[in-house]
C-alpha atoms as a PDB file:
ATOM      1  CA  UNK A   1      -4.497  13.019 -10.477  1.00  0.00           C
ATOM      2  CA  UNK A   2      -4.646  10.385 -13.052  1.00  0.00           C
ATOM      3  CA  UNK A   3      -2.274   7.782 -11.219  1.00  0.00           C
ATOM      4  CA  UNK A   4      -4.994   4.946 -10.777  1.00  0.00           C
ATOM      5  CA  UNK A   5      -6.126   2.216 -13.358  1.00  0.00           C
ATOM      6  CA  UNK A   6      -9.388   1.350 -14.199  1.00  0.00           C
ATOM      7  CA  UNK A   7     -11.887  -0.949 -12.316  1.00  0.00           C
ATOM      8  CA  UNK A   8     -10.827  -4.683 -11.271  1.00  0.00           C
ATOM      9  CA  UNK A   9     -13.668  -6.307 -12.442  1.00  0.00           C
ATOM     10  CA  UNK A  10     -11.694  -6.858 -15.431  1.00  0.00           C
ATOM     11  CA  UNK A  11      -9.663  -9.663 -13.656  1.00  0.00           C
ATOM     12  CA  UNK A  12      -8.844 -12.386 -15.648  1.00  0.00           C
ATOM     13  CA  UNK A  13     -10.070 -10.732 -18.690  1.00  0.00           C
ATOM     14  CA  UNK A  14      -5.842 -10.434 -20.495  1.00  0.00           C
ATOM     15  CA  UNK A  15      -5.418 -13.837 -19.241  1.00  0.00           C
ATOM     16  CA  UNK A  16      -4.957 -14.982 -23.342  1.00  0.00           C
ATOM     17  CA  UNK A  17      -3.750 -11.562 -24.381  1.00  0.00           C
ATOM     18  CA  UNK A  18      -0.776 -12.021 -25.862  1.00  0.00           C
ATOM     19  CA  UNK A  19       2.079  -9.645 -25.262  1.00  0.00           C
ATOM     20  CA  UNK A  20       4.269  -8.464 -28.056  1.00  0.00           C
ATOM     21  CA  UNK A  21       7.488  -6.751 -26.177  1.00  0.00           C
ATOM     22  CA  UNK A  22       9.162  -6.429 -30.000  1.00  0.00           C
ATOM     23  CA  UNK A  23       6.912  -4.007 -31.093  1.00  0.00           C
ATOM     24  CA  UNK A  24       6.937  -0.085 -30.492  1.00  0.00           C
ATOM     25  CA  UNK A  25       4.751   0.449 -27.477  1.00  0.00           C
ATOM     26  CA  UNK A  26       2.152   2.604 -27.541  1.00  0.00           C
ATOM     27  CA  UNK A  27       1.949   6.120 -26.127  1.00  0.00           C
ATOM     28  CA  UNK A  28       0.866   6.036 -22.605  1.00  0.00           C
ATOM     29  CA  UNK A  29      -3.098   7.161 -22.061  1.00  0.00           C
ATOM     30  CA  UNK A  30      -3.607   8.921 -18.733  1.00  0.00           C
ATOM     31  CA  UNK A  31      -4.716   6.172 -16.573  1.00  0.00           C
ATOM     32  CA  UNK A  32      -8.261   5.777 -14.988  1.00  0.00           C
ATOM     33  CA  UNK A  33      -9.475   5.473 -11.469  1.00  0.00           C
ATOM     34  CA  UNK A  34      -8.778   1.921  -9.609  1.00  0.00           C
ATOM     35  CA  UNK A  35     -11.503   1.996  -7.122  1.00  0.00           C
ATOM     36  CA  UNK A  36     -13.310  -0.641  -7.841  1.00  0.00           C
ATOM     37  CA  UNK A  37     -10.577  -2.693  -9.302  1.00  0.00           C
ATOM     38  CA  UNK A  38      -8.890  -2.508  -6.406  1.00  0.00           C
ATOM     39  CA  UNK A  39     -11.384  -3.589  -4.164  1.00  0.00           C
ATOM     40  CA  UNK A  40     -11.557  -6.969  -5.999  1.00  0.00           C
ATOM     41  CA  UNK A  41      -7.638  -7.536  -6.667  1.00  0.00           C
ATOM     42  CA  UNK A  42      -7.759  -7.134  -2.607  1.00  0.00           C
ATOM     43  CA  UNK A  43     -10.031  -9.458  -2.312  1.00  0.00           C
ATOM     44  CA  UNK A  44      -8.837 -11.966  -4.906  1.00  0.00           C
ATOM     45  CA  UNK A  45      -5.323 -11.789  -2.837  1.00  0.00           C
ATOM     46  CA  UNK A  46      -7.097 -12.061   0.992  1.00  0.00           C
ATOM     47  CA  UNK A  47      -8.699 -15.474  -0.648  1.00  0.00           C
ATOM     48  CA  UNK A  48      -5.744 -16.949  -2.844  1.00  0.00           C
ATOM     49  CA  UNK A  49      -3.471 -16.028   0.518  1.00  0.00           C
ATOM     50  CA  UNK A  50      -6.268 -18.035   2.739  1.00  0.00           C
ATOM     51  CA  UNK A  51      -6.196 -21.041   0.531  1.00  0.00           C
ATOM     52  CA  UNK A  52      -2.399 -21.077   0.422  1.00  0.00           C
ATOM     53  CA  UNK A  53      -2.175 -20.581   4.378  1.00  0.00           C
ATOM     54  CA  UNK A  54      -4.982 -23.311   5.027  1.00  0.00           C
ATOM     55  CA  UNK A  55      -2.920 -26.075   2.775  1.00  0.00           C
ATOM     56  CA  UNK A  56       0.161 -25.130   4.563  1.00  0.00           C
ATOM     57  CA  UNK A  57      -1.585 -25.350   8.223  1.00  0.00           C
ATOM     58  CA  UNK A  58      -1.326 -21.304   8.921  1.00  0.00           C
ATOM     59  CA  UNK A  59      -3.318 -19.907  11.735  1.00  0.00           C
ATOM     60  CA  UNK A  60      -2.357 -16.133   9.981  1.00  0.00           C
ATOM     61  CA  UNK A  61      -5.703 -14.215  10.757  1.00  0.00           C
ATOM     62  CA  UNK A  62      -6.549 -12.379   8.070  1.00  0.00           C
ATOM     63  CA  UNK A  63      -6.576  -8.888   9.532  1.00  0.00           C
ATOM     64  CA  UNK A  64      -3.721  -7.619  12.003  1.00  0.00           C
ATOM     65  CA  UNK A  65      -0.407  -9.663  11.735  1.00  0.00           C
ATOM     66  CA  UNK A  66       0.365 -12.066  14.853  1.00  0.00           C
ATOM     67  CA  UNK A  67       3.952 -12.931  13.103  1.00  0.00           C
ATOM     68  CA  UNK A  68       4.995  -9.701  15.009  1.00  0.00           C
ATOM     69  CA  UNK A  69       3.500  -9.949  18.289  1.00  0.00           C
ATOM     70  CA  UNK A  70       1.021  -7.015  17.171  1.00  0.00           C
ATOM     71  CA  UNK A  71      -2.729  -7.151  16.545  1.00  0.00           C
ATOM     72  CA  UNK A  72      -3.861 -10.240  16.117  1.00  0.00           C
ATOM     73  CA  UNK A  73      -7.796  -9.439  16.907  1.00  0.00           C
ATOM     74  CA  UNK A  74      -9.308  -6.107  14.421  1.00  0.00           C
ATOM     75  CA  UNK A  75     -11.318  -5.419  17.841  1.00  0.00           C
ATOM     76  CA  UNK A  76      -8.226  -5.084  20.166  1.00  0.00           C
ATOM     77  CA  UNK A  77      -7.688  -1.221  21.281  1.00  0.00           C
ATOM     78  CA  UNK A  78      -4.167  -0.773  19.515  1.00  0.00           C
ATOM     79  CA  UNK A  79      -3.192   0.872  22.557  1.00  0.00           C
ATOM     80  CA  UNK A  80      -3.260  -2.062  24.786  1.00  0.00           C
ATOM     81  CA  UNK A  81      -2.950  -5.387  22.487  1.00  0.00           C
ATOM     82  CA  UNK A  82       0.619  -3.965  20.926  1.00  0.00           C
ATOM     83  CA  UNK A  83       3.740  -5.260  23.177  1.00  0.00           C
ATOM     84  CA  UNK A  84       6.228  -3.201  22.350  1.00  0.00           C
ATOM     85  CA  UNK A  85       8.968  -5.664  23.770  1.00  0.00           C
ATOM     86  CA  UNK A  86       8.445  -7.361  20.437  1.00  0.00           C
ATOM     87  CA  UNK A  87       9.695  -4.414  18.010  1.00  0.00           C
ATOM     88  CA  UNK A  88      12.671  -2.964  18.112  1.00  0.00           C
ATOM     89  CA  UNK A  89      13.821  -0.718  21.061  1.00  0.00           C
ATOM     90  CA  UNK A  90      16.630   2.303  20.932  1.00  0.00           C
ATOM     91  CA  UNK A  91      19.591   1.586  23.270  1.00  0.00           C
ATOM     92  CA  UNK A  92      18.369   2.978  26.521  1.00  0.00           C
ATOM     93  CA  UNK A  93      15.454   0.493  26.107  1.00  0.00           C
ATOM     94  CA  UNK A  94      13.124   3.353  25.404  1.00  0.00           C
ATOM     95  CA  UNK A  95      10.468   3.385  22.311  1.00  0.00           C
ATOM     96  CA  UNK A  96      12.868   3.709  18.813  1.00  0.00           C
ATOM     97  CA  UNK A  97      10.122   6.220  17.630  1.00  0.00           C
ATOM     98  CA  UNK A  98       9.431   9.404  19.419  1.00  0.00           C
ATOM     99  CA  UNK A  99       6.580  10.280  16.621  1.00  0.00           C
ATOM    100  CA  UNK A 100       3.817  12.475  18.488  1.00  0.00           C
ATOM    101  CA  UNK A 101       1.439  13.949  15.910  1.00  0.00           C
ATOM    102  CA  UNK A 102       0.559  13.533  11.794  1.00  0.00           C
ATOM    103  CA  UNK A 103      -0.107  16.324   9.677  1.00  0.00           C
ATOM    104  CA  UNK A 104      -2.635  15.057   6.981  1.00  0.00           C
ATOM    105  CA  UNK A 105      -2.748  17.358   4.290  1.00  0.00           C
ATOM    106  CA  UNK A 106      -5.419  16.702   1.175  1.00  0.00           C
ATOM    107  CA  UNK A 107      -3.714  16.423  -2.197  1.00  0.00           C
ATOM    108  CA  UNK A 108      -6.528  14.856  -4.167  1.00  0.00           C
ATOM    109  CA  UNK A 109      -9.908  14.008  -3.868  1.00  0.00           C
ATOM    110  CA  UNK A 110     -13.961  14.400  -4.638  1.00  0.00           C
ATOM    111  CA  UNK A 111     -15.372  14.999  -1.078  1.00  0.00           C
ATOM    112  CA  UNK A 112     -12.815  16.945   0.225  1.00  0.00           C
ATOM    113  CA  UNK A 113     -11.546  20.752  -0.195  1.00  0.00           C
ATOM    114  CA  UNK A 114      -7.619  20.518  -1.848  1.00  0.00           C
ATOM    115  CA  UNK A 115      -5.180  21.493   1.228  1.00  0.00           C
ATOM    116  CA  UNK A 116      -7.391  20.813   3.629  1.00  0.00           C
ATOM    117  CA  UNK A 117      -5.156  19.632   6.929  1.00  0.00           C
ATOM    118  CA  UNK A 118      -6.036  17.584   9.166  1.00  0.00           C
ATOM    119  CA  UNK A 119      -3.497  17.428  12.544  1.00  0.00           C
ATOM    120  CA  UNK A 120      -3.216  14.172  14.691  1.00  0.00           C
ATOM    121  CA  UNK A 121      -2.098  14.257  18.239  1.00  0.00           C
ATOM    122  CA  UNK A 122      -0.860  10.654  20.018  1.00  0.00           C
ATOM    123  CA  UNK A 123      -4.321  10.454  21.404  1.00  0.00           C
ATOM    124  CA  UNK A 124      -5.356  10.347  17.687  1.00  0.00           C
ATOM    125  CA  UNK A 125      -7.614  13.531  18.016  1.00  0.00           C
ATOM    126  CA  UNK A 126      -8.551  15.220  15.022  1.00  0.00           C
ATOM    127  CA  UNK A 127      -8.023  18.934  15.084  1.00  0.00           C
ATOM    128  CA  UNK A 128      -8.345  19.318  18.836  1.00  0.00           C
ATOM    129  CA  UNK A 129     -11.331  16.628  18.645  1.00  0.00           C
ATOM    130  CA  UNK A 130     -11.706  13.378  20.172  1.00  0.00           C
ATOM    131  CA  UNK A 131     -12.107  10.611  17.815  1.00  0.00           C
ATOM    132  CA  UNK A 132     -15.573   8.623  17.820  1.00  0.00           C
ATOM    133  CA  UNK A 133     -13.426   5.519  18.566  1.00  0.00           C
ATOM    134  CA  UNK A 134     -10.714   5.811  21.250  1.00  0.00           C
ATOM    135  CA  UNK A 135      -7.379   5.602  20.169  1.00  0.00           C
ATOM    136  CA  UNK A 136      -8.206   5.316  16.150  1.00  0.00           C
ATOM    137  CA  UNK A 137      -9.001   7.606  13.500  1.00  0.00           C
ATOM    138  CA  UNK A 138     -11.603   6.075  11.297  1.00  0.00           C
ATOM    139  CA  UNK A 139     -11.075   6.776   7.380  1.00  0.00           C
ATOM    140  CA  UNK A 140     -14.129   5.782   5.120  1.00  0.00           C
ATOM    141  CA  UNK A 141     -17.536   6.575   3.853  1.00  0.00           C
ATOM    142  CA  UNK A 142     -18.720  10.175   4.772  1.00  0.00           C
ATOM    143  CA  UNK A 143     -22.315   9.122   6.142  1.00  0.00           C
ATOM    144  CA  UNK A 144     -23.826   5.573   7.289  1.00  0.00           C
ATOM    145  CA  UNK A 145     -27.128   3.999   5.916  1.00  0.00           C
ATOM    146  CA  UNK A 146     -29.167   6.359   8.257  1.00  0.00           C
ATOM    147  CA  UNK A 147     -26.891   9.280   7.620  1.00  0.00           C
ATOM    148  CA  UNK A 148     -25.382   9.682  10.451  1.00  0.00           C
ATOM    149  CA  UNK A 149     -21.250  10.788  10.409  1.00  0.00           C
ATOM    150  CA  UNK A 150     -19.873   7.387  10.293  1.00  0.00           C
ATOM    151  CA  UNK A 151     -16.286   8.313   9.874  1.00  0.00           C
ATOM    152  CA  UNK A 152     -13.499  10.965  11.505  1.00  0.00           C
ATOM    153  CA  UNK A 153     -12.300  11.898   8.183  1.00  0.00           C
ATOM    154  CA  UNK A 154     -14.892  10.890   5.151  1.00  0.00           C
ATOM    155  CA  UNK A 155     -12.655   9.972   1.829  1.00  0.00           C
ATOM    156  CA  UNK A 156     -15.287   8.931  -0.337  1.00  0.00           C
ATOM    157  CA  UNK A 157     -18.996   8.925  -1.206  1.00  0.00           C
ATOM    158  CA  UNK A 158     -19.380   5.338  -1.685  1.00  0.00           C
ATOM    159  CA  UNK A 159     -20.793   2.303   0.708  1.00  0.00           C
ATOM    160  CA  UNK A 160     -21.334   2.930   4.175  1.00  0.00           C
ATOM    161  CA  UNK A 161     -18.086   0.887   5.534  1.00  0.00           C
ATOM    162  CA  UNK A 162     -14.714   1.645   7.578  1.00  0.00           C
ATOM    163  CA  UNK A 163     -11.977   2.100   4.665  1.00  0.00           C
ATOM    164  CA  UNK A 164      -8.796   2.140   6.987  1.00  0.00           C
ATOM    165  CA  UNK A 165      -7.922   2.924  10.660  1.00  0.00           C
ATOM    166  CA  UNK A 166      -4.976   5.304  12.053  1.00  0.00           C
ATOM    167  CA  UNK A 167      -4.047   4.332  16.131  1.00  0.00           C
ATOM    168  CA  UNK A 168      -0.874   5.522  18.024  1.00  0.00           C
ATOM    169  CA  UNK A 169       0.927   3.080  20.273  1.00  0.00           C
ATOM    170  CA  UNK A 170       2.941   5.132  23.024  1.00  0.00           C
ATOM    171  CA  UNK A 171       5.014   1.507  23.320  1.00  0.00           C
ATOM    172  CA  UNK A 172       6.615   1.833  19.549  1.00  0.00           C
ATOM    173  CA  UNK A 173       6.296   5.488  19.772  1.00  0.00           C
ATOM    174  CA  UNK A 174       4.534   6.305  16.122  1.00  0.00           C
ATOM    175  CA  UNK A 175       1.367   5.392  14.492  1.00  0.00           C
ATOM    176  CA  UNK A 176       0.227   2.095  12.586  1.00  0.00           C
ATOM    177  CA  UNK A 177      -1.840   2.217   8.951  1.00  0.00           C
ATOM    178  CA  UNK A 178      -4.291  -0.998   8.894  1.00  0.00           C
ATOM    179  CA  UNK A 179      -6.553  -1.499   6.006  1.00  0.00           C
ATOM    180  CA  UNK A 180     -10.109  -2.551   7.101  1.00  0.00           C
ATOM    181  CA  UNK A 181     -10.835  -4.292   3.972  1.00  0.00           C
ATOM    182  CA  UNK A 182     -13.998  -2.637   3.098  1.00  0.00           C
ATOM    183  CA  UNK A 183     -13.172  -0.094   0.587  1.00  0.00           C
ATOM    184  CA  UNK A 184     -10.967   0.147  -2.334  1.00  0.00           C
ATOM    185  CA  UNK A 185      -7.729  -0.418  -0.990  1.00  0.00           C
ATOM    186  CA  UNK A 186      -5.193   1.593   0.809  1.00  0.00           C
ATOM    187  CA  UNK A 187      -1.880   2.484  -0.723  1.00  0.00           C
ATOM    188  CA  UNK A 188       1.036   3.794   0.131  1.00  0.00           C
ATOM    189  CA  UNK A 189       2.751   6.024  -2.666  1.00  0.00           C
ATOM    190  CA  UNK A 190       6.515   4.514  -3.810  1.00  0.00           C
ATOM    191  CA  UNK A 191       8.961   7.016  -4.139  1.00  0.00           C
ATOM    192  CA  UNK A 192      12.632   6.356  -3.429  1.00  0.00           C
ATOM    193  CA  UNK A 193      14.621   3.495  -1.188  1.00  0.00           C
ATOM    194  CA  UNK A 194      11.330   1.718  -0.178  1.00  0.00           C
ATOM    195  CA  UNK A 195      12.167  -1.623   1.500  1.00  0.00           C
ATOM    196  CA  UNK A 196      10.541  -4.430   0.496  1.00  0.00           C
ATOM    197  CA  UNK A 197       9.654  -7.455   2.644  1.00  0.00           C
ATOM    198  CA  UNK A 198       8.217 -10.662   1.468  1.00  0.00           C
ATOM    199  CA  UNK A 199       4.450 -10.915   0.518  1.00  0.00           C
ATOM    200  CA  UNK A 200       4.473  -7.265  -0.872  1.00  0.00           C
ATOM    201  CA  UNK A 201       1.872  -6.117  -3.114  1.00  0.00           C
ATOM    202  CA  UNK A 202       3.430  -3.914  -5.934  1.00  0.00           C
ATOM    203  CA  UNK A 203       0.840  -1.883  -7.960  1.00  0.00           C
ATOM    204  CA  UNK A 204       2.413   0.119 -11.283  1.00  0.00           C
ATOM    205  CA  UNK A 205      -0.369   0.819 -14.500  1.00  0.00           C
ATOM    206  CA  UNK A 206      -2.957  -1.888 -14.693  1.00  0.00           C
ATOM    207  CA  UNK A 207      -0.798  -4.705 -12.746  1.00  0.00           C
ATOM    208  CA  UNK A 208      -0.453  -6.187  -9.500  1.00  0.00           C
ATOM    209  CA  UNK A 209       2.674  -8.017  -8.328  1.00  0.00           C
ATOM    210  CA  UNK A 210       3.467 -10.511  -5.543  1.00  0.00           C
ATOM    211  CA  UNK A 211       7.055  -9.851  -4.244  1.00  0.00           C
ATOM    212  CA  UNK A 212       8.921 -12.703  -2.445  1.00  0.00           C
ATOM    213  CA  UNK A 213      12.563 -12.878  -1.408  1.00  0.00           C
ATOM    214  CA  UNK A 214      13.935 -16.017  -1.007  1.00  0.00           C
ATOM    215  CA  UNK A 215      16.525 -17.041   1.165  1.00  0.00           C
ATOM    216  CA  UNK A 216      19.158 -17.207  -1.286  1.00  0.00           C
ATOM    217  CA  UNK A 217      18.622 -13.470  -1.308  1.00  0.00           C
ATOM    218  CA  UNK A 218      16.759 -13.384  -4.712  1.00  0.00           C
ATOM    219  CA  UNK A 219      13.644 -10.967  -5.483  1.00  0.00           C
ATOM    220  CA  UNK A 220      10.675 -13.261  -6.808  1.00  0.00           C
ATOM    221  CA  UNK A 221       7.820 -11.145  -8.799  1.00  0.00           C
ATOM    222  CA  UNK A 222       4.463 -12.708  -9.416  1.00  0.00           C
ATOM    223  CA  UNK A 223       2.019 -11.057 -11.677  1.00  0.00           C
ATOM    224  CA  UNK A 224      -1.059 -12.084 -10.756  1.00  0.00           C
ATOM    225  CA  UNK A 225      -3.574  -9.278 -12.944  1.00  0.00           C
ATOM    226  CA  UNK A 226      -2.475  -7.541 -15.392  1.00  0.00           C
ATOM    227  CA  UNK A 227      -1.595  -7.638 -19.449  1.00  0.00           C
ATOM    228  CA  UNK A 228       0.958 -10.503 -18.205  1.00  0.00           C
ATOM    229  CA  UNK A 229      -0.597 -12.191 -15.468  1.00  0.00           C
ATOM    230  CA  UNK A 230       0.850 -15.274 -14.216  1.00  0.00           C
ATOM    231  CA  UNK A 231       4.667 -14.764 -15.770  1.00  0.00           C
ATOM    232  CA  UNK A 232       6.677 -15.328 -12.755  1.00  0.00           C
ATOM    233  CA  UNK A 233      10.197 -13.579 -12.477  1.00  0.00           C
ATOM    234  CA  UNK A 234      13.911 -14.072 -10.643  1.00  0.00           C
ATOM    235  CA  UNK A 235      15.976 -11.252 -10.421  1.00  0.00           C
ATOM    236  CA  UNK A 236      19.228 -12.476  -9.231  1.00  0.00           C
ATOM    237  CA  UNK A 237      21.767 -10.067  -7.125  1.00  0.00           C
ATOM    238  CA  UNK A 238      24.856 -11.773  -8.639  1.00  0.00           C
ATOM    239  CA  UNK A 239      24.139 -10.592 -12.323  1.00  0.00           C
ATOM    240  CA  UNK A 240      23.160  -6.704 -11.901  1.00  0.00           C
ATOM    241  CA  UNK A 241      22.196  -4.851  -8.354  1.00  0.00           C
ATOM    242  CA  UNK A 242      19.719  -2.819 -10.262  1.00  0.00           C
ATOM    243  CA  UNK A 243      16.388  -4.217 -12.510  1.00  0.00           C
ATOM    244  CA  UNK A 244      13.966  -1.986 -14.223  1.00  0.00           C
ATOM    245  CA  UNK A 245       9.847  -2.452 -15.555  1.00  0.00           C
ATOM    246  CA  UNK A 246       8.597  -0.369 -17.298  1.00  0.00           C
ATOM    247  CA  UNK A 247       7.025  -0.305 -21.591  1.00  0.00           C
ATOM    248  CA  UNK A 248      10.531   0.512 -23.006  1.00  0.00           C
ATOM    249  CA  UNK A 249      12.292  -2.371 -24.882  1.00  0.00           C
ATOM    250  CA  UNK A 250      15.595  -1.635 -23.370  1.00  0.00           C
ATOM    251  CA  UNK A 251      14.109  -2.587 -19.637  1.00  0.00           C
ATOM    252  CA  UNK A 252      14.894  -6.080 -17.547  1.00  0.00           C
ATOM    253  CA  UNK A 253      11.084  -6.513 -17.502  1.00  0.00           C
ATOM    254  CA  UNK A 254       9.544  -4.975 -20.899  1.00  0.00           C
ATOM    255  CA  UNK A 255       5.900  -5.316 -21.126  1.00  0.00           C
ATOM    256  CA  UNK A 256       2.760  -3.398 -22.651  1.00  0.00           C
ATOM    257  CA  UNK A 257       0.671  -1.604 -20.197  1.00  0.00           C
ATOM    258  CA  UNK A 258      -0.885   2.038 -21.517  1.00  0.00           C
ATOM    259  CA  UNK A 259      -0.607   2.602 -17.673  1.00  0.00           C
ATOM    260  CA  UNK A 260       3.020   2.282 -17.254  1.00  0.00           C
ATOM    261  CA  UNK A 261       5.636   4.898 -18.238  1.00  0.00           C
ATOM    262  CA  UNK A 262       9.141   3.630 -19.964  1.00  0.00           C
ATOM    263  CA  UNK A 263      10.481   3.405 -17.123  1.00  0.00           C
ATOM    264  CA  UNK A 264       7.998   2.777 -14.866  1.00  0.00           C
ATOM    265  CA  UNK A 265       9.283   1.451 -11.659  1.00  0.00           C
ATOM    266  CA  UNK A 266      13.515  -0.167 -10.343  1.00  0.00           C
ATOM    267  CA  UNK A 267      14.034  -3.260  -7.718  1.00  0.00           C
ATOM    268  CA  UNK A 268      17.639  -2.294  -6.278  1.00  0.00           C
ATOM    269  CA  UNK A 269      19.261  -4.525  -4.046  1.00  0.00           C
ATOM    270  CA  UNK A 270      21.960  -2.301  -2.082  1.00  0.00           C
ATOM    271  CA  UNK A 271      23.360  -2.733   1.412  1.00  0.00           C
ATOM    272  CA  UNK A 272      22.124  -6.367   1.633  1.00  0.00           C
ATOM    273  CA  UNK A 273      18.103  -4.871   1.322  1.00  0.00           C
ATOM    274  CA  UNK A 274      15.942  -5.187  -2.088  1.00  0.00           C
ATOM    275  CA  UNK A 275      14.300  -1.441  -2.332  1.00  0.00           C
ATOM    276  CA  UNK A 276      11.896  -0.237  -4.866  1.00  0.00           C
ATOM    277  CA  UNK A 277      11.653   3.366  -6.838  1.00  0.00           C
ATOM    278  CA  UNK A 278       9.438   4.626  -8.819  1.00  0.00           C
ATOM    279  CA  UNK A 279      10.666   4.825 -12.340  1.00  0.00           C
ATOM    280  CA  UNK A 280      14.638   5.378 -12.033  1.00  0.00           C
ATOM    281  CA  UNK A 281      14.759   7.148  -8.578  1.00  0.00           C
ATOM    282  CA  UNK A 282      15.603  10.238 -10.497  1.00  0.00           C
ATOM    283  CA  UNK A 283      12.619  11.434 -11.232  1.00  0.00           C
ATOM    284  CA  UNK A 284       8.458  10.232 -11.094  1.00  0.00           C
ATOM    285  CA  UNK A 285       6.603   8.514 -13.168  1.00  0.00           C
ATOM    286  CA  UNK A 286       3.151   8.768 -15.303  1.00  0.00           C
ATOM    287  CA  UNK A 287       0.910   6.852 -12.888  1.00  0.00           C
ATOM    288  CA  UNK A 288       3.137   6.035 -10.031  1.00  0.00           C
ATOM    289  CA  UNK A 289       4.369   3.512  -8.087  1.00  0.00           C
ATOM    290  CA  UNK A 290       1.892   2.241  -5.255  1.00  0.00           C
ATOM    291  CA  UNK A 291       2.748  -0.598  -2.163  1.00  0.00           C
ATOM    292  CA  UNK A 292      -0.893  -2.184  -1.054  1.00  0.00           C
ATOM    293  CA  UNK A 293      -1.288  -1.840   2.894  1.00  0.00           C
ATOM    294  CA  UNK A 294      -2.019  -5.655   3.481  1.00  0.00           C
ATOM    295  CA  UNK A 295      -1.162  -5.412   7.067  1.00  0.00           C
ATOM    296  CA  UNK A 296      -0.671  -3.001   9.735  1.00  0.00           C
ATOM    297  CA  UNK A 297       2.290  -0.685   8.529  1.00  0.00           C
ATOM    298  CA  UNK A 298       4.536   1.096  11.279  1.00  0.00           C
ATOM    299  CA  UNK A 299       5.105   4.946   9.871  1.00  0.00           C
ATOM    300  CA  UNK A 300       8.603   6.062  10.604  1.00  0.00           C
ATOM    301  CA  UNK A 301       8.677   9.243   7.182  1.00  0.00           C
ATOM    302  CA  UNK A 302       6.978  11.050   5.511  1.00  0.00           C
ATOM    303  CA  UNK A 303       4.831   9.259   2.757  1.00  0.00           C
ATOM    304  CA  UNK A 304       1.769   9.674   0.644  1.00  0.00           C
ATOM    305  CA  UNK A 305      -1.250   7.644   1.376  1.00  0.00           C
ATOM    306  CA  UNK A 306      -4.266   6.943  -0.852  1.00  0.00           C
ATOM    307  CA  UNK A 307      -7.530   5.564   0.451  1.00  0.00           C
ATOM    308  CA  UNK A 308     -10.800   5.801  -0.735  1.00  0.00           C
ATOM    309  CA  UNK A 309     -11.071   8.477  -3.357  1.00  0.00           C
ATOM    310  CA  UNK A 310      -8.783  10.688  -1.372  1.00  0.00           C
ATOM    311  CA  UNK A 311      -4.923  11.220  -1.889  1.00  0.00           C
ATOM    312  CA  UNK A 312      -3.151  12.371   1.270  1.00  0.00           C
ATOM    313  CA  UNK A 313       0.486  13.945   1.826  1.00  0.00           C
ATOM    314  CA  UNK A 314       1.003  12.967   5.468  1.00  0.00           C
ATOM    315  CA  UNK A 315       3.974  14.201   7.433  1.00  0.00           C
ATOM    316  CA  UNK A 316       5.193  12.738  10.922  1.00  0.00           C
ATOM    317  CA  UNK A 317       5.829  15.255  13.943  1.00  0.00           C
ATOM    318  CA  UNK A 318       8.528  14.422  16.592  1.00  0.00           C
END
C-alpha cells in the first residue's frame, strides 16, 4: 500500500514554506513509506509532551497511562497491575468486554506472506503457542543482535527492538495495544465514527496533528510537522457540526500536501462526542487516515493496525 509519507527526518524542514491555498493544488503523488519519519515525529512529541508536563508539575510516566488506574510501570505483567474497578463495568458488575481471542490477518508487509493469520487466545498464545513473555505478544524486529527470534510475530527487518506489545486483561475483558517506543510508530487505521479524546495524534499525508478539546466543547488542532506546521485551529460546534481537511479549496481546512486527497479526512461533533472519518465517511481516501497509539488503547472493534513495516486487519472474537 502506498498510505505512508516519507521519512521524518525532514522535520522542520517546511517550517518557511509558504502555503498558497488559492492556487489549483496539485495532483496527489502516491505517498512514500513513514518509517523513519515516524519514529522521530514520536519522539519529537514524547519530548515536547515531557517538557510541557515537567513545567506544569506532571508525574505522567511516559509509557503506560496512570490517569486511568492502568499501567503505570512498562514492566508490570498487564494481567496483574490493571484494576479493573477503575474502567467501566456492565450492570451485573461483570467485565463490559467479553473479548476472548484476535484474529490477526496480514494485509501488507515485507517480511511477512499476504493473508497470513495469526489467532490470539486470552492467554495471548499465538497459534496454539505460548508467547516468549507471559501474558504479551511481542511485535518487532524478526531476529536480535545474535540472531536469535526476538519477537512472537516479526513486522520488520530493521533494529533489534520491541515495536509494540498485545496483553489480555480477564478484569476489562479484551486486549490493550501499547506502543514500546522503539520502532516506527504504531497506528491505528481511521475509518468511520472514531472518538477522539484529548492529546490525540492525527496523521493524514505528510502531517501530524495535536487534537485537544476544550471544555467549552471546542476541537483544538495543532500542526506540529507538516507543509503548515505550527497554524493552530478552533473548530467551533455552534457554527457547523461537521469540518473537513483535505487539498480542495472548498474544505474548512484547505492546505497543500501531495499526500492528502481532496477530501482527505472530517471532525464531526454528533451526540455530544467529536469523531473523526477518513475523507467524508462515504468512502476512503488516497493515503488514509491514521490515530498514533501514544498510550495503551483498549480494543472493543474491529480495526486495522500498522506497526513496523507490517499492515494488519485484526478482528475481535467474543
Amino acid at each position: 500500500m502506498a498510505f505512508f509519507a516519507k521519512c521524518l527526518s525532514c522535520l522542520g524542514k517546511n517550517e518557511d514554506r509558504e502555503v498558497k491555498t488559492t492556487e489549483k493544488p496539485l495532483p496527489p503523488k502516491p505517498q512514500r513509506d513513514l518509517s523513519q519519519r515516524t519514529a522521530e515525529r514520536s519522539e519529537k512529541y514524547r519530548e515536547t509532551t515531557v517538557l510541557e508536563e515537567r513545567k506544569q508539575g506532571s508525574q505522567r510516566p511516559l509509557q503506560g497511562i496512570s490517569t486511568h488506574g492502568l499501567r503505570t510501570n512498562p514492566n508490570d505483567d498487564p494481567l496483574t497491575s490493571r484494576r479493573h474497578n477503575t474502567v467501566e463495568l456492565a450492570e451485573d458488575n461483570r467485565p463490559k468486554y467479553a473479548i476472548v481471542g484476535l484474529d490477526l490477518r496480514v494485509v501488507e508487509s515485507n517480511i511477512l506472506q499476504l493473508g497470513k493469520l495469526f489467532a490470539l487466545d486470552a492467554t495471548c498464545a499465538v497459534n496454539g503457542e505460548a508467547s516468549a513473555k507471559k501474558g504479551r505478544v511481542c511485535f518487532g524486529s524478526e531476529l536480535d543482535a545474535a540472531a536469535r527470534t526476538l519477537n512472537d510475530i516479526p513486522v520488520d527487518k530493521k533494529e533489534a527492538a520491541v515495536f509494540m506489545e498485545l496483553s489480555h486483561d480477564p478484569g476489562v475483558g479484551t486486549f490493550f495495544v501499547e506502543d514500546k517506543g522503539q520502532g516506527s510508530g504504531t497506528f491505528i487505521k481511521v475509518v468511520k465514527d472514531h472518538k477522539l479524546t484529548s492529546d490525540s495524534i492525527i496523521v493524514v499525508g505528510n502531517s501530524s496533528i495535536r487534537v485537544k478539546k476544550s471544555a467549552e466543547g471546542h476541537l483544538e488542532l495543532e500542526f506540529y510537522d507538516g507543509p503548515i506546521k505550527g497554524t493552530k485551529k478552533k473548530l467551533d460546534p455552534a457554527t457547523k457540526s461537521k469540518f473537513t481537511l483535505g487539498r480542495a479549496n472548498d474544505c474548512d481546512i484547505p492546505f497543500v500536501d501531495d499526500g492528502l486527497s481532496r477530501v482527505q479526512t472530517s471532525f464531526e461533533f454528533k451526540e455530544n462526542e467529536w469523531v473523526v472519518h477518513d475523507s467524508d465517511g462515504k468512502k476512503e481516501s488516497m493515503n488514509g487516515t491514521w490515530m498514533l497509539v501514544d498510550r495503551p488503547i483498549l480494543l472493543s472493534k474491529d480495526i486495522f493496525l500498522k506497526v513496523g513495516s507490517t499492515l494488519f486487519e485484526v478482528k475481535i472474537k467474543k
